[in-house]
Structure formats: C-alpha cells, structure tokens
N, C-alpha and C. Protein backbone atom coordinates (compact mmCIF):
# COMPACT_ATOMS: atom_id res chain seq x y z
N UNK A 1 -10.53 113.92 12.08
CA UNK A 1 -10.26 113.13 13.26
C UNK A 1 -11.29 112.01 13.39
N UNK A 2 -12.59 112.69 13.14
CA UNK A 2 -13.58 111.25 13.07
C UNK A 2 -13.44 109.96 12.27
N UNK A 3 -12.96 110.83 10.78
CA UNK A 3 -12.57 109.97 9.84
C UNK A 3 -11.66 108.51 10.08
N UNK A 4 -10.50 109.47 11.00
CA UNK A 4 -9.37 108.70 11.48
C UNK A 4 -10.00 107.35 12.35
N UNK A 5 -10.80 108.46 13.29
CA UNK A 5 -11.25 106.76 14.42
C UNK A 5 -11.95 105.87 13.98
N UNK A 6 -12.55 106.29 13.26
CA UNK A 6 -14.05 105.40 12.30
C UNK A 6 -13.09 104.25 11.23
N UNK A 7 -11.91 104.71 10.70
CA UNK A 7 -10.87 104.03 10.36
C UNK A 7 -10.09 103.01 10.90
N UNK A 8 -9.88 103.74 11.91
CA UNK A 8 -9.26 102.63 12.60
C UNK A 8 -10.29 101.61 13.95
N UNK A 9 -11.42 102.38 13.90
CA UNK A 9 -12.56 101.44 14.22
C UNK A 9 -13.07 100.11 13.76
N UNK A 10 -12.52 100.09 12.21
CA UNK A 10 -12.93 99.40 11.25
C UNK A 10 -11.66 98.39 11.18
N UNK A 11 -10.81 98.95 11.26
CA UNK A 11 -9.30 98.06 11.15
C UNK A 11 -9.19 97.19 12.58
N UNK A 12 -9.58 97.84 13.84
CA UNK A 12 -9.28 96.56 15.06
C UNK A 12 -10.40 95.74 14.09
N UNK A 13 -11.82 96.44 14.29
CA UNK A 13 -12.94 94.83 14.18
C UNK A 13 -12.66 94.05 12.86
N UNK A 14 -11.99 94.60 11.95
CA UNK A 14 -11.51 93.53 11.03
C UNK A 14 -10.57 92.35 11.54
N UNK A 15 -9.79 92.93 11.97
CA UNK A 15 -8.73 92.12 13.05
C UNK A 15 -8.83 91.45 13.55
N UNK A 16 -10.30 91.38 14.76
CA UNK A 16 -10.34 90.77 15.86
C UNK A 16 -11.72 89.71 14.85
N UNK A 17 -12.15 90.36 13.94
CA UNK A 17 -13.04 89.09 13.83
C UNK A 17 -11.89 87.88 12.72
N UNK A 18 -10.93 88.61 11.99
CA UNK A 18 -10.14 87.64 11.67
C UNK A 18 -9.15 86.54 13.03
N UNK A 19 -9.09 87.54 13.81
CA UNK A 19 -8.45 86.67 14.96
C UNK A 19 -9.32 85.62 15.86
N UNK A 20 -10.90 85.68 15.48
CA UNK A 20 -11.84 85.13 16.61
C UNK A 20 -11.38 83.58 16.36
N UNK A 21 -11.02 82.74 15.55
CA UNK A 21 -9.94 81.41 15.80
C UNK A 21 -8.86 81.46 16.33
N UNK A 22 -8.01 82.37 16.21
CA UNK A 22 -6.75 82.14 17.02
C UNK A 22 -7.26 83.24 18.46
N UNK A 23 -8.30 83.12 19.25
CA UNK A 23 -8.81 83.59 20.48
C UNK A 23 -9.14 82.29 21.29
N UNK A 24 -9.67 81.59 20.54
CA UNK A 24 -10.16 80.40 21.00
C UNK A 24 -8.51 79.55 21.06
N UNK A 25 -7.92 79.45 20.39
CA UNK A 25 -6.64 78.71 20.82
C UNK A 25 -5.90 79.46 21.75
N UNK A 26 -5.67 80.35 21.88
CA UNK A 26 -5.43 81.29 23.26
C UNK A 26 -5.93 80.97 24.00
N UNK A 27 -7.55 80.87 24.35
CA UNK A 27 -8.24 80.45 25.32
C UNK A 27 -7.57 79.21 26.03
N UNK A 28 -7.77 78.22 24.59
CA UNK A 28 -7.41 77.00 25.30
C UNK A 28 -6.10 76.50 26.11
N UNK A 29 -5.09 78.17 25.66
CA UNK A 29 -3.82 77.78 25.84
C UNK A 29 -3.47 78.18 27.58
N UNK A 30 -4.77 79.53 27.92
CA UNK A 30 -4.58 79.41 29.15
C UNK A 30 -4.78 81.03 29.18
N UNK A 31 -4.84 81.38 30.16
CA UNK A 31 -4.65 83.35 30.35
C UNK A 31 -3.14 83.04 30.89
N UNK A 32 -2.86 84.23 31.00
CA UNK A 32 -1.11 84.75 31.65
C UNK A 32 -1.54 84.36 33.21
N UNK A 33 -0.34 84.00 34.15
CA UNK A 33 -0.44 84.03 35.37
C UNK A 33 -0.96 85.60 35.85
N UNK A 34 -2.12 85.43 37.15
CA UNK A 34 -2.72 86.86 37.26
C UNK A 34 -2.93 86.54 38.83
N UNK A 35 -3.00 87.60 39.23
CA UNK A 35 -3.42 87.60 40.97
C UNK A 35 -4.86 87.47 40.60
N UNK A 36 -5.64 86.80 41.38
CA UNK A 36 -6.91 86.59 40.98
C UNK A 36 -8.02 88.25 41.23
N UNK A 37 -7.41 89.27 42.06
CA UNK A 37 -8.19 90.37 41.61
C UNK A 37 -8.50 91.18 40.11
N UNK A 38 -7.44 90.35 39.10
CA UNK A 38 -7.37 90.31 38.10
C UNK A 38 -8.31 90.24 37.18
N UNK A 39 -9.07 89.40 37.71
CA UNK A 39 -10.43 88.70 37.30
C UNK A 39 -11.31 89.53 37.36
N UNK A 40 -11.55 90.76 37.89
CA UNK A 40 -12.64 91.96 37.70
C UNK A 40 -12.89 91.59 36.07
N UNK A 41 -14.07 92.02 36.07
CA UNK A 41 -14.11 91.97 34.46
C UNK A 41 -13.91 93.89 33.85
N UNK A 42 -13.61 93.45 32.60
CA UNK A 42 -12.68 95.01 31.64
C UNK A 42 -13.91 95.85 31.55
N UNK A 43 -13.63 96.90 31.94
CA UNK A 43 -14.26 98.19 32.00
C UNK A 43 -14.39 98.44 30.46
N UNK A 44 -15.56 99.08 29.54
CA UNK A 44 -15.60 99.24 28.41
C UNK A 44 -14.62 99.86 27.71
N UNK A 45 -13.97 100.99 28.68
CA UNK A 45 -13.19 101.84 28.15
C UNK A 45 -12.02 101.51 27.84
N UNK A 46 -11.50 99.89 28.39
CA UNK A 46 -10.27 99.01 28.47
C UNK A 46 -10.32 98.16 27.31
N UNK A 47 -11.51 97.66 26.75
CA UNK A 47 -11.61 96.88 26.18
C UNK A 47 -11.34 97.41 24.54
N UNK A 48 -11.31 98.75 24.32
CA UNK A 48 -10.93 99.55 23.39
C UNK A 48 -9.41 100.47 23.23
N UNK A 49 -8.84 99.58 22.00
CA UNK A 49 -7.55 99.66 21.83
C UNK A 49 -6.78 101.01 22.38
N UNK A 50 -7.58 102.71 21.65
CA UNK A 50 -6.88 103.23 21.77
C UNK A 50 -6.85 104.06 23.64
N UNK A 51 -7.63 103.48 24.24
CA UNK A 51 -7.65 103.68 25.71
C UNK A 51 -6.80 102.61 26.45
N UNK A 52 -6.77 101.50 25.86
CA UNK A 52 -6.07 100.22 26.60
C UNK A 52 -4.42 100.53 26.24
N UNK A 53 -3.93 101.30 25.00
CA UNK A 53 -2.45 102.36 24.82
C UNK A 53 -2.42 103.45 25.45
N UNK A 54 -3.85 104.06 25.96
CA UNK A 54 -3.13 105.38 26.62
C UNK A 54 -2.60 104.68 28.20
N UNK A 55 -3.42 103.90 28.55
CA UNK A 55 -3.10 103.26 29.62
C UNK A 55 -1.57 102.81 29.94
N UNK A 56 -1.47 101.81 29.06
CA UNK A 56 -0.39 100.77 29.09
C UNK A 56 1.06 102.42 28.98
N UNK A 57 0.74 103.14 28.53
CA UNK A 57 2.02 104.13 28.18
C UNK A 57 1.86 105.27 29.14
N UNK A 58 0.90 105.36 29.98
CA UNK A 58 1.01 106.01 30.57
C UNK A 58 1.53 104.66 32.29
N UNK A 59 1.41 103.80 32.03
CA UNK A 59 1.94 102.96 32.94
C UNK A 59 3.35 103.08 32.85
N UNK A 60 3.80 103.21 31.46
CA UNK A 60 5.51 103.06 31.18
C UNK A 60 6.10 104.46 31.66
N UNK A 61 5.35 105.24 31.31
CA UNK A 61 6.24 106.66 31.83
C UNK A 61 5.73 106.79 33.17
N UNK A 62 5.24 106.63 33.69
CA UNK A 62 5.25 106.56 35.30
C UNK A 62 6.69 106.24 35.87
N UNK A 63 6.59 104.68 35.75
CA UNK A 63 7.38 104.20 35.98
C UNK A 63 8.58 103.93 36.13
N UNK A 64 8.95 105.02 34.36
CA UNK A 64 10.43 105.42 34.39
C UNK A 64 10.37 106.28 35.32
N UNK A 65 9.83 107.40 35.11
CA UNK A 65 9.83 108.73 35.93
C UNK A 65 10.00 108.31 37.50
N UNK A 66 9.51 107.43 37.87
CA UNK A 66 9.49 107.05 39.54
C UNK A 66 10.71 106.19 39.89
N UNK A 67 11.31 105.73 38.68
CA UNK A 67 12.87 104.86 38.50
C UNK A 67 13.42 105.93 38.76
N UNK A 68 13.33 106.49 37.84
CA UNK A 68 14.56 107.92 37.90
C UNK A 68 14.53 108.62 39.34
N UNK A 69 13.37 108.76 40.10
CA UNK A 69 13.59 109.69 41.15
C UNK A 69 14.01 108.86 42.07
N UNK A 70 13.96 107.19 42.13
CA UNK A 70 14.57 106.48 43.09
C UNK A 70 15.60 106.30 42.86
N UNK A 71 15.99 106.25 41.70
CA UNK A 71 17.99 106.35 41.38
C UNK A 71 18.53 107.78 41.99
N UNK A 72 17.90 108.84 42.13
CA UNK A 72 18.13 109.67 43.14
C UNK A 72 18.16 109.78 44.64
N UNK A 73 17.10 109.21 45.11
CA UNK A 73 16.25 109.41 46.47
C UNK A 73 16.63 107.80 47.14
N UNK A 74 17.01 106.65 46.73
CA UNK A 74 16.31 105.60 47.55
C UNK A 74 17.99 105.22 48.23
N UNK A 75 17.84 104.49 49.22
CA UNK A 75 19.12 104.45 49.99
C UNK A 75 19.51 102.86 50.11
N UNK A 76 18.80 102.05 50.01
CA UNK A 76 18.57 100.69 49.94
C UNK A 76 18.86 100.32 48.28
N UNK A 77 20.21 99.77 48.51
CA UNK A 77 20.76 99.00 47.07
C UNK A 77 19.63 98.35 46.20
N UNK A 78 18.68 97.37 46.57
CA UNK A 78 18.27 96.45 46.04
C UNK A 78 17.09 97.93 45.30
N UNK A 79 16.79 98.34 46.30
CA UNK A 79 15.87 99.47 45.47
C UNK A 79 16.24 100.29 44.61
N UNK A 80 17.46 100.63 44.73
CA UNK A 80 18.18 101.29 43.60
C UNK A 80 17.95 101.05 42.07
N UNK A 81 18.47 98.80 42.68
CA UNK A 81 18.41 98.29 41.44
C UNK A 81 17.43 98.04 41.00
N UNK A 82 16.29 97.83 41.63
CA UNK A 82 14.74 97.53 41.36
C UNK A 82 14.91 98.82 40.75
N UNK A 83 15.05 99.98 40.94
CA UNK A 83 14.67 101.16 40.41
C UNK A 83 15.36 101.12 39.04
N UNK A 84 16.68 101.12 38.89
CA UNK A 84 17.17 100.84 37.08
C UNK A 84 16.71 99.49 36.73
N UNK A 85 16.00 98.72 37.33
CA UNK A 85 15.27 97.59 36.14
C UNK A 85 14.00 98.42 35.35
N UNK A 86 13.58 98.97 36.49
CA UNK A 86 12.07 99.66 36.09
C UNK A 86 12.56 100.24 35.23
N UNK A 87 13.69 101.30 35.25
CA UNK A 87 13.88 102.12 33.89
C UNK A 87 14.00 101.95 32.64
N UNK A 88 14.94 100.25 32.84
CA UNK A 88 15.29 99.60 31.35
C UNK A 88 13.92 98.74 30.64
N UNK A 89 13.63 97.82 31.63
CA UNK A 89 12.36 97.27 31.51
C UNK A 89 10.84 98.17 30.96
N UNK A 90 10.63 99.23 31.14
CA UNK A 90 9.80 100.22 30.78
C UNK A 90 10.02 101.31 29.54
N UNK A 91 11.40 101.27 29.79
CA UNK A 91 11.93 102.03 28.30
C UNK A 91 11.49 100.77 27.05
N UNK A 92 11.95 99.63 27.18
CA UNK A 92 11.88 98.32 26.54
C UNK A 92 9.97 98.26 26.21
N UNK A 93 9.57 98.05 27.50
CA UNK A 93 7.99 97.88 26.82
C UNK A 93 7.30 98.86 25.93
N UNK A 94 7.70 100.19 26.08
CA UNK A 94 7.25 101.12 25.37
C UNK A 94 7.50 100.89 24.28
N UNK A 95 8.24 100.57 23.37
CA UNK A 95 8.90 100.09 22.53
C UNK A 95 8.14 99.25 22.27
N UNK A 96 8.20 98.39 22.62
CA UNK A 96 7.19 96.51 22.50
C UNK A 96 5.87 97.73 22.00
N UNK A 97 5.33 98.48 22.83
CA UNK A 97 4.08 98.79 22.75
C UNK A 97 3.55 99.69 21.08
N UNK A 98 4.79 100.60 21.04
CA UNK A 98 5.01 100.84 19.58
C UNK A 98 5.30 100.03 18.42
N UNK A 99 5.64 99.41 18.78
CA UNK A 99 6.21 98.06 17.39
C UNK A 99 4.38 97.89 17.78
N UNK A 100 4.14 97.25 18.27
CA UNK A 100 2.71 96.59 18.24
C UNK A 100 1.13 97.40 17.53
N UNK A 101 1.50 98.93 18.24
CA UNK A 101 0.61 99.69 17.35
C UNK A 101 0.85 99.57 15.84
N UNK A 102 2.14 99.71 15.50
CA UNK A 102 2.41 99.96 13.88
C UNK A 102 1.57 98.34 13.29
N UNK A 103 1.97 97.25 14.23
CA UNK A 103 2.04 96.06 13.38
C UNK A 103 0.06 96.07 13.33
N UNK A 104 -0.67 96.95 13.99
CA UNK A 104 -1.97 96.49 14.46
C UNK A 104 -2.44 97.52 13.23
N UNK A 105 -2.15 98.34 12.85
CA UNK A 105 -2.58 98.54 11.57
C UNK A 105 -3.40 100.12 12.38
N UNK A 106 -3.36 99.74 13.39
CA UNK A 106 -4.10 101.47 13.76
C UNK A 106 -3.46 102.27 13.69
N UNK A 107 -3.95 103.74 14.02
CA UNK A 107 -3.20 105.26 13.74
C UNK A 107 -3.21 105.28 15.68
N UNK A 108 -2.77 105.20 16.21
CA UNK A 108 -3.07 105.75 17.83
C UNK A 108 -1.13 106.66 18.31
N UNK A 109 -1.83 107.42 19.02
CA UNK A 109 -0.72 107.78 19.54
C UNK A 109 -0.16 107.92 20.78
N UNK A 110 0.96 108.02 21.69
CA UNK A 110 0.94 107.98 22.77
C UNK A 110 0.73 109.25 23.18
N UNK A 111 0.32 109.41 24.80
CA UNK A 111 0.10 110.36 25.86
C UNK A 111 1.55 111.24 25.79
N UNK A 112 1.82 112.23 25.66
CA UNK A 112 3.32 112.94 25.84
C UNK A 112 3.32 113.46 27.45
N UNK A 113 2.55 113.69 27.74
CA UNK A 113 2.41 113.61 29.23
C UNK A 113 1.62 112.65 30.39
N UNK A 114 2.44 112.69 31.56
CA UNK A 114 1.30 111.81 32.80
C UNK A 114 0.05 113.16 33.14
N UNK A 115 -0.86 111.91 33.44
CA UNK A 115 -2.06 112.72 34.22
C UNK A 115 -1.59 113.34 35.47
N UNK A 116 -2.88 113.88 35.70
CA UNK A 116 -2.82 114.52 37.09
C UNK A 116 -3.06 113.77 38.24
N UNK A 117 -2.81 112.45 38.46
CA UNK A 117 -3.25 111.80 39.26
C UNK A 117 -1.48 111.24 39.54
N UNK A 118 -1.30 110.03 38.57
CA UNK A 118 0.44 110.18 38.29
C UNK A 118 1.16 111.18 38.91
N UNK A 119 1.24 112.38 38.24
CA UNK A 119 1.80 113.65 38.75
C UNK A 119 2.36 113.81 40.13
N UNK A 120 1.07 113.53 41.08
CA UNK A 120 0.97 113.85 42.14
C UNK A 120 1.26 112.71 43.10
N UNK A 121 1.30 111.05 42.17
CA UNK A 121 2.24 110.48 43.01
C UNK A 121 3.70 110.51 43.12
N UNK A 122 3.95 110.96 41.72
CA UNK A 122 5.24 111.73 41.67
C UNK A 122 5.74 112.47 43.09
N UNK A 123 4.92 113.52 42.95
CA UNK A 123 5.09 114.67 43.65
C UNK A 123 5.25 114.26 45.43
N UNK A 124 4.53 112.99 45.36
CA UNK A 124 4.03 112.31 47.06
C UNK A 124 5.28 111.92 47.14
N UNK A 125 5.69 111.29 46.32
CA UNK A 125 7.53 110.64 46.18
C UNK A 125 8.44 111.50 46.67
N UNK A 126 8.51 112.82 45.74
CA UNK A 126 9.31 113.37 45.82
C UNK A 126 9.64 114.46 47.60
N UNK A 127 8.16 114.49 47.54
CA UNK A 127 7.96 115.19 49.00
C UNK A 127 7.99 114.07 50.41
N UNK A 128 8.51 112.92 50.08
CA UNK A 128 8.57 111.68 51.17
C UNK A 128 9.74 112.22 51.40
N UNK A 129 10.11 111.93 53.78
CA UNK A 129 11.06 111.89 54.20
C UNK A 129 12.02 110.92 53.08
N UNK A 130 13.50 111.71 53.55
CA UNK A 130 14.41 110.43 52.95
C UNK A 130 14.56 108.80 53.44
N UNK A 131 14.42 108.82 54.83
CA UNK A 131 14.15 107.55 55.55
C UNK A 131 12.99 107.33 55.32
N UNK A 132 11.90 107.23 54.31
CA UNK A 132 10.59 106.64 53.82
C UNK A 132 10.38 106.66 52.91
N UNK A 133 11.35 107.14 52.14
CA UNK A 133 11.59 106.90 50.27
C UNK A 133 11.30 105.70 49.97
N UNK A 134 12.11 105.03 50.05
CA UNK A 134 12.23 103.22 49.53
C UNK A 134 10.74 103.00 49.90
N UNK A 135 10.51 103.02 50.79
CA UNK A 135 9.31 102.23 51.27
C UNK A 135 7.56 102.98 50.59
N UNK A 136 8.08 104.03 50.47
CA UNK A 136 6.97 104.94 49.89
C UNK A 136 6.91 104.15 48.22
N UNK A 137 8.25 104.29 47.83
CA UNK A 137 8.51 103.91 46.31
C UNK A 137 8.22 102.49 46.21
N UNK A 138 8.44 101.39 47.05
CA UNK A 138 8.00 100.35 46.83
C UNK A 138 6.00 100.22 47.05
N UNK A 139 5.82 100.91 47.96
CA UNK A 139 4.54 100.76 48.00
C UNK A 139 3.53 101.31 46.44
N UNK A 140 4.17 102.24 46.05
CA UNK A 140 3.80 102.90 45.35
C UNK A 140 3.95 101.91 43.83
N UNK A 141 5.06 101.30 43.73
CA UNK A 141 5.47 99.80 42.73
C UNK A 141 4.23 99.09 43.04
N UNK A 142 3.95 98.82 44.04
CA UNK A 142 3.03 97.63 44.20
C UNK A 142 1.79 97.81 44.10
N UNK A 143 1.62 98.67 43.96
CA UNK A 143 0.02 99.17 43.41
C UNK A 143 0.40 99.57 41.84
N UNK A 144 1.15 100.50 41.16
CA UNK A 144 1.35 100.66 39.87
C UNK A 144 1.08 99.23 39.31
N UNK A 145 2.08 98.15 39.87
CA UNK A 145 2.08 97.38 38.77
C UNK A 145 1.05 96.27 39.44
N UNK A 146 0.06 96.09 40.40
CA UNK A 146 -0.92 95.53 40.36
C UNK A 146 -2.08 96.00 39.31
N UNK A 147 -1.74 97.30 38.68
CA UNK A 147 -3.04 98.58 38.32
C UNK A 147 -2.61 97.86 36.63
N UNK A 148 -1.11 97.31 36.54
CA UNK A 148 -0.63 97.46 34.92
C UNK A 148 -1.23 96.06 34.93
N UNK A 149 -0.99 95.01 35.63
CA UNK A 149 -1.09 93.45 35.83
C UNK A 149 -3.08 93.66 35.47
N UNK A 150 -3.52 93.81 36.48
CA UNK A 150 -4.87 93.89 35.86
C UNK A 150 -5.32 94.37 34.62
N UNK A 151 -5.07 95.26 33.83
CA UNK A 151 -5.02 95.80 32.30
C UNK A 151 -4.94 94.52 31.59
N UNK A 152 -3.39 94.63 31.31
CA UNK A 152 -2.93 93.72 30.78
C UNK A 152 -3.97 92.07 30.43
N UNK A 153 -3.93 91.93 31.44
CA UNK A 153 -4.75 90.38 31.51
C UNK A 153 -6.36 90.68 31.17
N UNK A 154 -6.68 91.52 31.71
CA UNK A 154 -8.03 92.19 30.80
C UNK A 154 -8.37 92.69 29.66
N UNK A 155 -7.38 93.40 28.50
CA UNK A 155 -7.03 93.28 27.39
C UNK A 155 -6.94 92.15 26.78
N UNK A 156 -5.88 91.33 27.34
CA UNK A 156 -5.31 90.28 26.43
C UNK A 156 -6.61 89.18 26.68
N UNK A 157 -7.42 89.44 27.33
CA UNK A 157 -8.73 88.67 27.06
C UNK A 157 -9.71 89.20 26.68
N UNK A 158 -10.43 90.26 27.02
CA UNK A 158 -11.68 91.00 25.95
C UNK A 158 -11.34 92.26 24.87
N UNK A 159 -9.61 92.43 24.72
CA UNK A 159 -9.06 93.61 23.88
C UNK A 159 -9.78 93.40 22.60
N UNK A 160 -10.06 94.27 21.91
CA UNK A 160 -10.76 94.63 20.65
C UNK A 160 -9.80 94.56 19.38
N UNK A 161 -8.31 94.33 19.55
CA UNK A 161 -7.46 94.16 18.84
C UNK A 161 -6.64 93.08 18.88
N UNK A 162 -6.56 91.66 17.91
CA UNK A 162 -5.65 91.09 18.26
C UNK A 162 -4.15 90.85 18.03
N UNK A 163 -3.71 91.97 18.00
CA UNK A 163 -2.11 92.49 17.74
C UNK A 163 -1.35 92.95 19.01
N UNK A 164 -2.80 93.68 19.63
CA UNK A 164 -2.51 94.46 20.80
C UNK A 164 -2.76 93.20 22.38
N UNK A 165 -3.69 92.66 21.68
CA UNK A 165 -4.38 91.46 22.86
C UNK A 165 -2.79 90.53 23.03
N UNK A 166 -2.24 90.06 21.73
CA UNK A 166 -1.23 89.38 22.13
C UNK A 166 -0.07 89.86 22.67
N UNK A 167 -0.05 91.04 22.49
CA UNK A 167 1.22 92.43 23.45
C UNK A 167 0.53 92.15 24.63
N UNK A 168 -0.48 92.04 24.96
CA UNK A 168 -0.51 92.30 26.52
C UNK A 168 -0.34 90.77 27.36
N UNK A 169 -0.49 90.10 26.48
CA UNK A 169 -0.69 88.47 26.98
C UNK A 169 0.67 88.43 27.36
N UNK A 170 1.42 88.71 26.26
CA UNK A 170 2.95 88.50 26.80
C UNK A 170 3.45 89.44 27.64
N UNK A 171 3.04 90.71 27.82
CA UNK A 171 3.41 91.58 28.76
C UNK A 171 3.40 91.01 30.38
N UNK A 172 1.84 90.42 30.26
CA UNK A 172 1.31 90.34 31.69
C UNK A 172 2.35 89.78 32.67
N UNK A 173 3.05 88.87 31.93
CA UNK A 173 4.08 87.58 33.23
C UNK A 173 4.94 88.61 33.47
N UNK A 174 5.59 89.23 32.70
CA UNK A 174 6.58 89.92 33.01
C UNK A 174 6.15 90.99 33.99
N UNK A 175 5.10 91.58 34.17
CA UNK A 175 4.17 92.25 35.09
C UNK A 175 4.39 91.83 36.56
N UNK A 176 3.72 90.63 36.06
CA UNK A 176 3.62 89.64 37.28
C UNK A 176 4.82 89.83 38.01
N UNK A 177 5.56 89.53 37.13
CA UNK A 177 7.34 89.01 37.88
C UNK A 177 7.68 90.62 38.69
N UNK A 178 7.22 91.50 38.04
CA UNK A 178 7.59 92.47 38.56
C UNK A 178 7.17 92.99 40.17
N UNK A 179 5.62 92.63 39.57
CA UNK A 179 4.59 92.55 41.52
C UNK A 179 5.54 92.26 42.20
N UNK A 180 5.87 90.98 41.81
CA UNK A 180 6.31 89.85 43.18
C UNK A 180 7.57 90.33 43.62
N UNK A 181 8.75 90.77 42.89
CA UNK A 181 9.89 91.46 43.34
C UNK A 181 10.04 92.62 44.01
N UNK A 182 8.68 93.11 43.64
CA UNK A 182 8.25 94.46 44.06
C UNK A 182 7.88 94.30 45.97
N UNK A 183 6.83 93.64 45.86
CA UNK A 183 6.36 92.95 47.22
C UNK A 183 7.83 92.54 47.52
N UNK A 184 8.31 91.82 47.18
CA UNK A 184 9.16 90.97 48.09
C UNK A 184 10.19 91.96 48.61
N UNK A 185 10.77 93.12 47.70
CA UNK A 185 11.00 94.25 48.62
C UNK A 185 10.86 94.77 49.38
N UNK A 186 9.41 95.11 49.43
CA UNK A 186 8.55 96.20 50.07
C UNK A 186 8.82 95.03 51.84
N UNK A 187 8.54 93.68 51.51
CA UNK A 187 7.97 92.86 53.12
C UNK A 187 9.68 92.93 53.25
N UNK A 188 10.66 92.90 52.83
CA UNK A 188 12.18 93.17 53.26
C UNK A 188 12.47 94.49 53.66
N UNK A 189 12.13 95.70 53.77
CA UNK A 189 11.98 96.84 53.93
C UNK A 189 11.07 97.19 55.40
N UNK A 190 10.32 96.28 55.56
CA UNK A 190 9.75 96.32 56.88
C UNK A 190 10.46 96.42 58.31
C-alpha cells in the first residue's frame, strides 16, 4: 500500500511539475466563476489528489442519494425537478471524475460509502415534516454545493495534479450554476 502511494506520489509531482506552464496559462486565463468565500485558501488535505477524490465523490453520492429521497418526499414540482437534475448531473460527474483519475495516471479509488456526517443529513431529510421537505432539501443543496463550489475552485488552483486540477476547473461553473438554482429555489419556497 505504501508502495502504491509513494507511486502515485511520484506520478501527480511528475505531472504537476510538467504542467507548471500550462498553470500559468490557466492563471492568466482566469479561475472559474466562485462566490468569493471561495477564496479561503486549500486546506493541505485538499490540495492532495487522493483526498480532493474522496471529497469530490463523496459530494456526488450525497447528492444522488438526497435526489432520490426528494423524488420521493418533495411536493413542489420545480424541486422534484431540481431533484432529477441532481441525479443525472451527479451520476454524469462521477463519471467525469473517473475518466479523469484513469487519464491522471494515479491508482485512487472511490469511497463506496458516505460518512457519518452525510448519513445523518440524510437521515435529518428523511426525518423532516412533509410540509418542510423541499425547504429542508433545498437548504441542505445550498450548503452541499457551496461545500463542492469551494473544493473545486481550490483544487483547480493549488491541486497537486494537473489532470485532476483541470476536472475541477471545469466542474466548478457547473457548481456554480447549480448554487444559484439551488438558492433561487430555496428564496421561491419562502
């Protein structure tokens, strides 16, 4: 197992020091649109590939999982449909996120389960009145994907991989887009 990480330790920093020119044209090209709390700077543990995948995939199965219980639970159409975008849209990135490990040359694997933290917003979901579903589930959107939006844009600027840095660069807008539909629910729901 050491072998493995020390391996693929060696394969991001090959990577990223072959990528340190095309970082600087990134730079110049701009970061992804970000809410400016965004701007925290990356926690060490983010800035390393195979924590910045457990993340990003444990963001995706959330998400389905909280789609799915609002395609059950939510009573408000638009949330419904917000809820099967999340499902398709998240099935889709996971995907993006696998193509990207293979192409990055590392061994990493995903989480087969959510934490215990996840879990239990699950569980907060599932145990919400029915008349406070939607609104629980949107609130609960709007922090998930403020939590994915910050990653993302923090990766795709100090990530240790640049295979994975450019997965998140392009991830982030679509992030973004998601906040804002998310919010714009949640203040219609009021």
């Amino acid at each position: 197992m050491n072998r493995t990480l020390l391996l693929a330790g060696a394969a991001a920093m090959a990577l990223t020091l072959a990528a340190c020119g095309k970082k600087s044209e990134e730079a110049a090209m701009g970061a992804p649109d970000a809410n400016p709390s965004a701007t925290i700077p990356t926690a060490a543990n983010e800035a390393a590939a195979p924590d910045f995948v457990s993340k990003a995939a444990i963001s995706d199965m959330y998400e389905i999982e909280s789609g799915k219980l609002a395609l059950e639970r939510a009573t408000n159409p638009e949330v419904k449909a917000f809820a099967q975008m999340m499902v398709d849209m998240h099935t889709r990135t996971t995907e993006d996120l696998k193509t990207a490990i293979n192409a990055s040359g590392l061994i990493l694997t995903l989480p087969a389960a959510l934490p215990e933290d996840k879990m239990k917003s699950l569980a907060d979901l599932r145990a919400a009145k029915a008349e406070d579903f939607d609104k629980a589930y949107m609130d609960a959107q709007i922090d998930a994907h403020q939590a994915t939006l910050d990653l993302m844009t923090r990766y795709a600027q100090d990530g240790d991989n640049a295979t994975l840095t450019a997965a998140a660069a392009a991830t982030a807008p679509v992030v973004q887009q998601h906040l804002d539909k998310a919010d714009a629910l949640r203040k219609g729901l009021s």
